[in-house]
PDB file of N, CA and C in Angstrom:
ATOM      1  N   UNK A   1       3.975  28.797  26.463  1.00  0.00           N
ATOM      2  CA  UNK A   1       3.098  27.847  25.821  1.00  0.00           C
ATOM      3  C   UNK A   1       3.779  27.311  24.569  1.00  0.00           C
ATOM      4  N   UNK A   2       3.895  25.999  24.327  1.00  0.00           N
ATOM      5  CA  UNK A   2       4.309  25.286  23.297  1.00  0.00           C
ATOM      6  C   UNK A   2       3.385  25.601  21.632  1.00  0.00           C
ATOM      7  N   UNK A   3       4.541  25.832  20.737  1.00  0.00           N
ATOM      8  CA  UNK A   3       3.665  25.801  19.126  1.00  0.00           C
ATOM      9  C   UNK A   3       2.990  24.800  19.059  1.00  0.00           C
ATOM     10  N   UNK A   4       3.730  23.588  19.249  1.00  0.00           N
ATOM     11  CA  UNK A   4       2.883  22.384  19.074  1.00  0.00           C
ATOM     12  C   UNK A   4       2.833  21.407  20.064  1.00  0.00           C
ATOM     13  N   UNK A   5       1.774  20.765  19.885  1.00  0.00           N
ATOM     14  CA  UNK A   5       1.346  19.534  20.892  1.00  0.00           C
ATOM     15  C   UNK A   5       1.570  17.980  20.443  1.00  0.00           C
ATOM     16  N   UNK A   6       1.760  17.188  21.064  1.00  0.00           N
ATOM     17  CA  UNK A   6       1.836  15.748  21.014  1.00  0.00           C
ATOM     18  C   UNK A   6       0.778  15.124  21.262  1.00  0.00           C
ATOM     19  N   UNK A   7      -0.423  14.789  20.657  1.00  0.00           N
ATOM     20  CA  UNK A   7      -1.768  14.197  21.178  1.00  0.00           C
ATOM     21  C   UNK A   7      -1.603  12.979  21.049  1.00  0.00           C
ATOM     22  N   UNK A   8      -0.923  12.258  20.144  1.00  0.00           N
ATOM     23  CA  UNK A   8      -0.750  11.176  20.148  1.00  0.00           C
ATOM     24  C   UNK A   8      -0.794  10.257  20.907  1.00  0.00           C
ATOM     25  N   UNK A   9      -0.526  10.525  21.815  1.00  0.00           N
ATOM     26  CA  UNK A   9      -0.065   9.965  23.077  1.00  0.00           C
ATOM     27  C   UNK A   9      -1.576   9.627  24.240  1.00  0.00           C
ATOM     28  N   UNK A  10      -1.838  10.802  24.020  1.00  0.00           N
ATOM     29  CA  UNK A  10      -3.133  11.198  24.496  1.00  0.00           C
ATOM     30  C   UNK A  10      -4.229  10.158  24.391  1.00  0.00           C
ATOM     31  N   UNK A  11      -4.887   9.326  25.927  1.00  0.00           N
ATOM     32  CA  UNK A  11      -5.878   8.736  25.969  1.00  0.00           C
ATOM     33  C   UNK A  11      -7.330   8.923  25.855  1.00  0.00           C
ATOM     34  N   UNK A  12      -8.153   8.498  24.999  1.00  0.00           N
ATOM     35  CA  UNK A  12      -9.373   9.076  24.835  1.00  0.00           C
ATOM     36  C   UNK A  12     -10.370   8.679  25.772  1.00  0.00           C
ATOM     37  N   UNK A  13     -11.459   9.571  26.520  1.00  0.00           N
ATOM     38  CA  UNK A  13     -12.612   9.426  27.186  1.00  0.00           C
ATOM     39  C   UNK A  13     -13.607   9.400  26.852  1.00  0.00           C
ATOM     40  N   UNK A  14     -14.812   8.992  27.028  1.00  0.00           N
ATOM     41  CA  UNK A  14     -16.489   9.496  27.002  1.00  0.00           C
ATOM     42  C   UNK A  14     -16.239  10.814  27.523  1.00  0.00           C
ATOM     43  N   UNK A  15     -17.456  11.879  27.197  1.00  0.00           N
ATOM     44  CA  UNK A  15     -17.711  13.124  27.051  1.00  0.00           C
ATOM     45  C   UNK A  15     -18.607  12.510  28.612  1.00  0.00           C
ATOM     46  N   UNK A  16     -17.930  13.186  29.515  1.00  0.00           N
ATOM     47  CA  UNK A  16     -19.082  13.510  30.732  1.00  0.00           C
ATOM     48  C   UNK A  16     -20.156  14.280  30.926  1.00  0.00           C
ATOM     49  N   UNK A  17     -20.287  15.123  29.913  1.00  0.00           N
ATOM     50  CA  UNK A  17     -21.429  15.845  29.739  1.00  0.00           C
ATOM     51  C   UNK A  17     -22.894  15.197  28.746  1.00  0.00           C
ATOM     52  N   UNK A  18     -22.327  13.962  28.273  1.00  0.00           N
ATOM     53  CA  UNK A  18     -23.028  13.285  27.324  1.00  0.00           C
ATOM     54  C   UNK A  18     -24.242  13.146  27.352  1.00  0.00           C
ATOM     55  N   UNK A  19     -24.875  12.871  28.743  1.00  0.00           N
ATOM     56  CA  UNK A  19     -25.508  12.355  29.153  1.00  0.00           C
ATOM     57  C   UNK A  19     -26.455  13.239  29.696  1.00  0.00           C
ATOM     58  N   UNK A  20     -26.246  15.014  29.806  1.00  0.00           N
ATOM     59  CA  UNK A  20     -27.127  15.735  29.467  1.00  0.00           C
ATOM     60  C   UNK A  20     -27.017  16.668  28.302  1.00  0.00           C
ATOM     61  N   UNK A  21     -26.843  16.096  27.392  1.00  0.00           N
ATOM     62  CA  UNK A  21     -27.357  16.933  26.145  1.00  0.00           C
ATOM     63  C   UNK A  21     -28.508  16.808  25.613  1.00  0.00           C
ATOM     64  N   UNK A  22     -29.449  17.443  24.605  1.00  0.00           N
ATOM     65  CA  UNK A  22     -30.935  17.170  25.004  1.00  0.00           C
ATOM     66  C   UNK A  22     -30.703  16.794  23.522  1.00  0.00           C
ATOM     67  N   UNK A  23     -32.010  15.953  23.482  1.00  0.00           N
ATOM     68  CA  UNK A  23     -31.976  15.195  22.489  1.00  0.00           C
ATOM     69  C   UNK A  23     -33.689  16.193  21.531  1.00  0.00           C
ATOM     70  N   UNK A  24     -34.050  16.088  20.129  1.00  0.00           N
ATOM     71  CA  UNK A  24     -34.203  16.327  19.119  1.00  0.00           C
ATOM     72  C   UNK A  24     -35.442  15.491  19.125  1.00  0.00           C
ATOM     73  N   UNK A  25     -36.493  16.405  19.070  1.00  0.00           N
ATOM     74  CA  UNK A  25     -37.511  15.532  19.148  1.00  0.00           C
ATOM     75  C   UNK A  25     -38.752  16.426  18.385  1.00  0.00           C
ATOM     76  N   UNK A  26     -39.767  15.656  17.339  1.00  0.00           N
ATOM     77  CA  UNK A  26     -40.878  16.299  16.582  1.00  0.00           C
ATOM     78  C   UNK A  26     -42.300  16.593  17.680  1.00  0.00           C
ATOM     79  N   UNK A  27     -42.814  17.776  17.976  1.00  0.00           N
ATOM     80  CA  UNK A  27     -43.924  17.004  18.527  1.00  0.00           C
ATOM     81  C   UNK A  27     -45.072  18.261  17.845  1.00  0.00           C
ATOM     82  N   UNK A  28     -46.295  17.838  17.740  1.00  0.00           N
ATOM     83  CA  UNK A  28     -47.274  18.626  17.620  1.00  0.00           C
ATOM     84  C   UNK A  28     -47.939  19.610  18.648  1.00  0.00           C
ATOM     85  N   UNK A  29     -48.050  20.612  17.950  1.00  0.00           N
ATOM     86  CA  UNK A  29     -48.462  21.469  19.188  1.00  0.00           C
ATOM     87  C   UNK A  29     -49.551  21.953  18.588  1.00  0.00           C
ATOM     88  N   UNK A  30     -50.772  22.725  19.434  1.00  0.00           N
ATOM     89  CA  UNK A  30     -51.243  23.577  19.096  1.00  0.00           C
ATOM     90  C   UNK A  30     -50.963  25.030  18.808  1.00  0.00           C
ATOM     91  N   UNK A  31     -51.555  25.561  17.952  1.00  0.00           N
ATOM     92  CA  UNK A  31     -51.213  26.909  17.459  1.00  0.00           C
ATOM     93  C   UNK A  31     -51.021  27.729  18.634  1.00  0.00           C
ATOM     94  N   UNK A  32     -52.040  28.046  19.445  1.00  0.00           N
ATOM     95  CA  UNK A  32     -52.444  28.704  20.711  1.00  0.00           C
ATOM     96  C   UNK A  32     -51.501  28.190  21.910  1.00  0.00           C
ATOM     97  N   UNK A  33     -50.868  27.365  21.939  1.00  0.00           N
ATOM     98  CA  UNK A  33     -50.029  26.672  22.954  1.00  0.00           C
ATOM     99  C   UNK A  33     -48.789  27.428  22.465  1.00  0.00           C
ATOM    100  N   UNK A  34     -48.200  27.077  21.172  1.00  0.00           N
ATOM    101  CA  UNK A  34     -46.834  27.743  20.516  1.00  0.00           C
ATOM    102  C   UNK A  34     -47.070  29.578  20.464  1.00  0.00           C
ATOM    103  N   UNK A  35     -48.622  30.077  20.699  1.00  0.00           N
ATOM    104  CA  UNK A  35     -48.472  31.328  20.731  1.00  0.00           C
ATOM    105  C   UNK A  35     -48.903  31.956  21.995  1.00  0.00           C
ATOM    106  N   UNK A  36     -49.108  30.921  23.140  1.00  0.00           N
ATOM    107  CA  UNK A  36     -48.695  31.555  24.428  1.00  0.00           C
ATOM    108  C   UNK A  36     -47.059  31.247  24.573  1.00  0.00           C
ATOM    109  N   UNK A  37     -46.374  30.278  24.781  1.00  0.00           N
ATOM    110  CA  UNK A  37     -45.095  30.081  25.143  1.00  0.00           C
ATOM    111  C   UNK A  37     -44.208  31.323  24.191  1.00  0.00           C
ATOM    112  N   UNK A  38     -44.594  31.561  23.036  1.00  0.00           N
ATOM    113  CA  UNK A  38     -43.685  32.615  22.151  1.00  0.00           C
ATOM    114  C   UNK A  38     -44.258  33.900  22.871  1.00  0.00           C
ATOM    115  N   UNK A  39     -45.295  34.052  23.042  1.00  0.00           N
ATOM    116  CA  UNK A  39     -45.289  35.713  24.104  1.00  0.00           C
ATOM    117  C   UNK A  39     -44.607  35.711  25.355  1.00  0.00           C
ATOM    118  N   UNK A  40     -44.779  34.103  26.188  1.00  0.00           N
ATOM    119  CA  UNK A  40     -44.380  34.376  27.685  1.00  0.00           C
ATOM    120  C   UNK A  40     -42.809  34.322  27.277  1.00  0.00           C
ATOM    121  N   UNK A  41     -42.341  33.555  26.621  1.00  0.00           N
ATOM    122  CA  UNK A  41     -40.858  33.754  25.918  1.00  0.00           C
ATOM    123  C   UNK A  41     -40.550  34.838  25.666  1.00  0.00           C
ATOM    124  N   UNK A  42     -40.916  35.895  24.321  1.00  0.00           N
ATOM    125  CA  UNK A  42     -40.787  37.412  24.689  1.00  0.00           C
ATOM    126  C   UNK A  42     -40.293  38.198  25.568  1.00  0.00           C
ATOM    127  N   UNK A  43     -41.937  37.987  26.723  1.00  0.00           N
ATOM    128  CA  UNK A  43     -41.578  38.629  27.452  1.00  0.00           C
ATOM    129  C   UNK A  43     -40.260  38.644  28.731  1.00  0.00           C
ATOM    130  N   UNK A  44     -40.064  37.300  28.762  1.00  0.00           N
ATOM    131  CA  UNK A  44     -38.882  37.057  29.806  1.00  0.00           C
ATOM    132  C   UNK A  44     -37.683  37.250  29.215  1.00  0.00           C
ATOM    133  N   UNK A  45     -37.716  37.311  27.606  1.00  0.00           N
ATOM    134  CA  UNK A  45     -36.493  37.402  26.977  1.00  0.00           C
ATOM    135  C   UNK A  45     -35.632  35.827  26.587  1.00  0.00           C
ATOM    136  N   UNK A  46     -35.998  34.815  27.236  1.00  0.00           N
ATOM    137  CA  UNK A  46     -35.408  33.756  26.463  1.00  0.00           C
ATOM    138  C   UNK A  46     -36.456  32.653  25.014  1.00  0.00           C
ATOM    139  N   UNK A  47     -35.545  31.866  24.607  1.00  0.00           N
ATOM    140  CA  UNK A  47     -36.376  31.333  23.293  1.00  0.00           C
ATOM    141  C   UNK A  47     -37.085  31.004  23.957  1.00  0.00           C
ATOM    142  N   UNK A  48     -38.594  30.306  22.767  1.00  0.00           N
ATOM    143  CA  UNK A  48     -39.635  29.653  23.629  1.00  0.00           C
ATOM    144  C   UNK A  48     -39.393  27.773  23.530  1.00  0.00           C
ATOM    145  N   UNK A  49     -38.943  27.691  23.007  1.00  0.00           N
ATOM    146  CA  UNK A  49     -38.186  26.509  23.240  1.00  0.00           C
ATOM    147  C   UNK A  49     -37.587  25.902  24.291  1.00  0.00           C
ATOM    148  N   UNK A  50     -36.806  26.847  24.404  1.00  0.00           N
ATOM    149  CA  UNK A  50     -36.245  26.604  26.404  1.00  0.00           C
ATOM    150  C   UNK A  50     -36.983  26.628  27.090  1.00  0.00           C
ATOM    151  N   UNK A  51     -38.097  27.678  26.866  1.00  0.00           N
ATOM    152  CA  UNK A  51     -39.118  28.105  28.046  1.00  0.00           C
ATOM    153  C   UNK A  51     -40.155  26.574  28.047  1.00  0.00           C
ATOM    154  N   UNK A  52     -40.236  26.032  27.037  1.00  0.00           N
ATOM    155  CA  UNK A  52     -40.943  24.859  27.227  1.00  0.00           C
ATOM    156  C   UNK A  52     -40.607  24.287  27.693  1.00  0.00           C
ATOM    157  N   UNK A  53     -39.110  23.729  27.969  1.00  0.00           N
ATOM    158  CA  UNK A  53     -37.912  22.660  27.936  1.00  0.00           C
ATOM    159  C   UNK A  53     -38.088  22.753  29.641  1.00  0.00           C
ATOM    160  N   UNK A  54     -37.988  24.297  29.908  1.00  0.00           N
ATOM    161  CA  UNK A  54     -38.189  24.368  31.707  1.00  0.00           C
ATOM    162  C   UNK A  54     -39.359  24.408  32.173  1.00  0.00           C
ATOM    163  N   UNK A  55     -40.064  24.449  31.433  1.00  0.00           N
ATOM    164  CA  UNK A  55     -41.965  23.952  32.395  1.00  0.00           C
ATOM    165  C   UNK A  55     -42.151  22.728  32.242  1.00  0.00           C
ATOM    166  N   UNK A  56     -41.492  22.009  30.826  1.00  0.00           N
ATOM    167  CA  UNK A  56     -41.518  20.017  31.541  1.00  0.00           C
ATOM    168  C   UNK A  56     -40.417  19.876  32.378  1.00  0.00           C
ATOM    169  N   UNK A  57     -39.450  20.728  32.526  1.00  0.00           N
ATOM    170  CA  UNK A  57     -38.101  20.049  33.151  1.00  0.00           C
ATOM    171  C   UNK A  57     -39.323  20.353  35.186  1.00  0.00           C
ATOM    172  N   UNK A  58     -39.910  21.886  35.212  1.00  0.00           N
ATOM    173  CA  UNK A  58     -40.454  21.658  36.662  1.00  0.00           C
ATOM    174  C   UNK A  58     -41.314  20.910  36.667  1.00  0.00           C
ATOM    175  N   UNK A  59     -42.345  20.465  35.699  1.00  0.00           N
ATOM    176  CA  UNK A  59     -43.263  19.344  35.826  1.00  0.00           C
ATOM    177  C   UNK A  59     -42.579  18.267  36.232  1.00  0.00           C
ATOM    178  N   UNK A  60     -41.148  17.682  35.799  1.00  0.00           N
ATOM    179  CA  UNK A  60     -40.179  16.391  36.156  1.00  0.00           C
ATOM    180  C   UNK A  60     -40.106  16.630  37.850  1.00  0.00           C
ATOM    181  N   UNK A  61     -39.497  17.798  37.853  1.00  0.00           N
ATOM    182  CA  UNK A  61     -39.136  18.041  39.069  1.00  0.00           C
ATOM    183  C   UNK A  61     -40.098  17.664  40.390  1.00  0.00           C
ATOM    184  N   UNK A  62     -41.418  18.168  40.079  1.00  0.00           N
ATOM    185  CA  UNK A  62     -42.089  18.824  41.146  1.00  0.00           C
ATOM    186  C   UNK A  62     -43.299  17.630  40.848  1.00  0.00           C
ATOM    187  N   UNK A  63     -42.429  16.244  40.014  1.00  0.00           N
ATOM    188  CA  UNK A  63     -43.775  15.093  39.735  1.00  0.00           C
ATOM    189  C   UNK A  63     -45.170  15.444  39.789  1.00  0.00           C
ATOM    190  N   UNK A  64     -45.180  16.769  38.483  1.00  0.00           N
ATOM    191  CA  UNK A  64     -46.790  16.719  38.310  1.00  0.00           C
ATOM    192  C   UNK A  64     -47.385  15.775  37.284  1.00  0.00           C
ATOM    193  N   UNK A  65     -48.839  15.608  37.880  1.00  0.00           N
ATOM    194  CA  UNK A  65     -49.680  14.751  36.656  1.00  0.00           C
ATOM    195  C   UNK A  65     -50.719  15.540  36.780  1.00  0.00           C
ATOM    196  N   UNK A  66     -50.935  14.930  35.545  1.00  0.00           N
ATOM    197  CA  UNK A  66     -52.348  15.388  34.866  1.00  0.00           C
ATOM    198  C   UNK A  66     -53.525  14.426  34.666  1.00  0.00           C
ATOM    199  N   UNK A  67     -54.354  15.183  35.124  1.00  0.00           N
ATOM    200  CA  UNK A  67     -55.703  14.000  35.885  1.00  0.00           C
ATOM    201  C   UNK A  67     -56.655  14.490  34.369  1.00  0.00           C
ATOM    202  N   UNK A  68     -56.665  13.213  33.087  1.00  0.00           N
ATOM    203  CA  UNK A  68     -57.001  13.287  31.773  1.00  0.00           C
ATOM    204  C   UNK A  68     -58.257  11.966  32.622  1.00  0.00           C
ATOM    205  N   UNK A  69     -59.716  12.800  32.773  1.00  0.00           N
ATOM    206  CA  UNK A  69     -60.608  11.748  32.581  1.00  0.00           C
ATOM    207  C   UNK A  69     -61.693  12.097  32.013  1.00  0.00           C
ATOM    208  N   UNK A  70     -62.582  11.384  31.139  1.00  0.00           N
ATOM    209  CA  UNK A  70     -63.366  11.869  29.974  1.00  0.00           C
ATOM    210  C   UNK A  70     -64.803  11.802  31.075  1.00  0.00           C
ATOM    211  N   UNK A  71     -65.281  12.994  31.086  1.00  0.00           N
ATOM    212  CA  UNK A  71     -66.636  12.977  31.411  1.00  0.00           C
ATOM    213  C   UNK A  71     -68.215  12.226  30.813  1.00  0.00           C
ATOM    214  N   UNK A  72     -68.216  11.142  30.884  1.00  0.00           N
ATOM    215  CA  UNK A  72     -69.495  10.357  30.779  1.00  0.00           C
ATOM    216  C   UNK A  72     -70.586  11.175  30.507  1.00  0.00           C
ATOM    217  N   UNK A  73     -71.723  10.839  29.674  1.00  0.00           N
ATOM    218  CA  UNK A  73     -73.304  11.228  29.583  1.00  0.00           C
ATOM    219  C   UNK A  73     -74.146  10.130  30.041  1.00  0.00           C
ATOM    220  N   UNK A  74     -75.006  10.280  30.919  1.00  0.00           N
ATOM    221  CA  UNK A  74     -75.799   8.836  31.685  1.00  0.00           C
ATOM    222  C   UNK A  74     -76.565   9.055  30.414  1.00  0.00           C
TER     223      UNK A  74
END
């Protein structure tokens, strides 16, 4: 293996991985929401962060929706 290298030379690319790196985002949660995901996190052993990251990533997956309709009073 060489001491030193010649990069100079060297052509630069886009990062192919770019395009999944996750991006940084604020959101509000409920207390009770952040303190189920931090127990079920616990218990599986990874952050709860991720663990969120993979119940929207299977919601993406598995195109769930959520049926939000406000119940009326006649």
């Amino acid at each position: 293996m060489k001491t030193e290298y010649d990069l100079s030379k060297m052509k630069s690319r886009k990062n192919p991985y770019a395009v999944k790196l996750k991006k940084s985002v604020t959101m509000r949660l409920s207390e009770d929401v952040i303190g189920y995901f931090k127990q079920m996190a616990d218990e599986k052993g990874v952050p709860y962060q991720s663990l969120i990251n993979l119940y929207l990533r299977d919601c993406v997956a598995n195109h769930r929706k959520i049926d939000i309709s406000w119940q009326t009073t006649p």
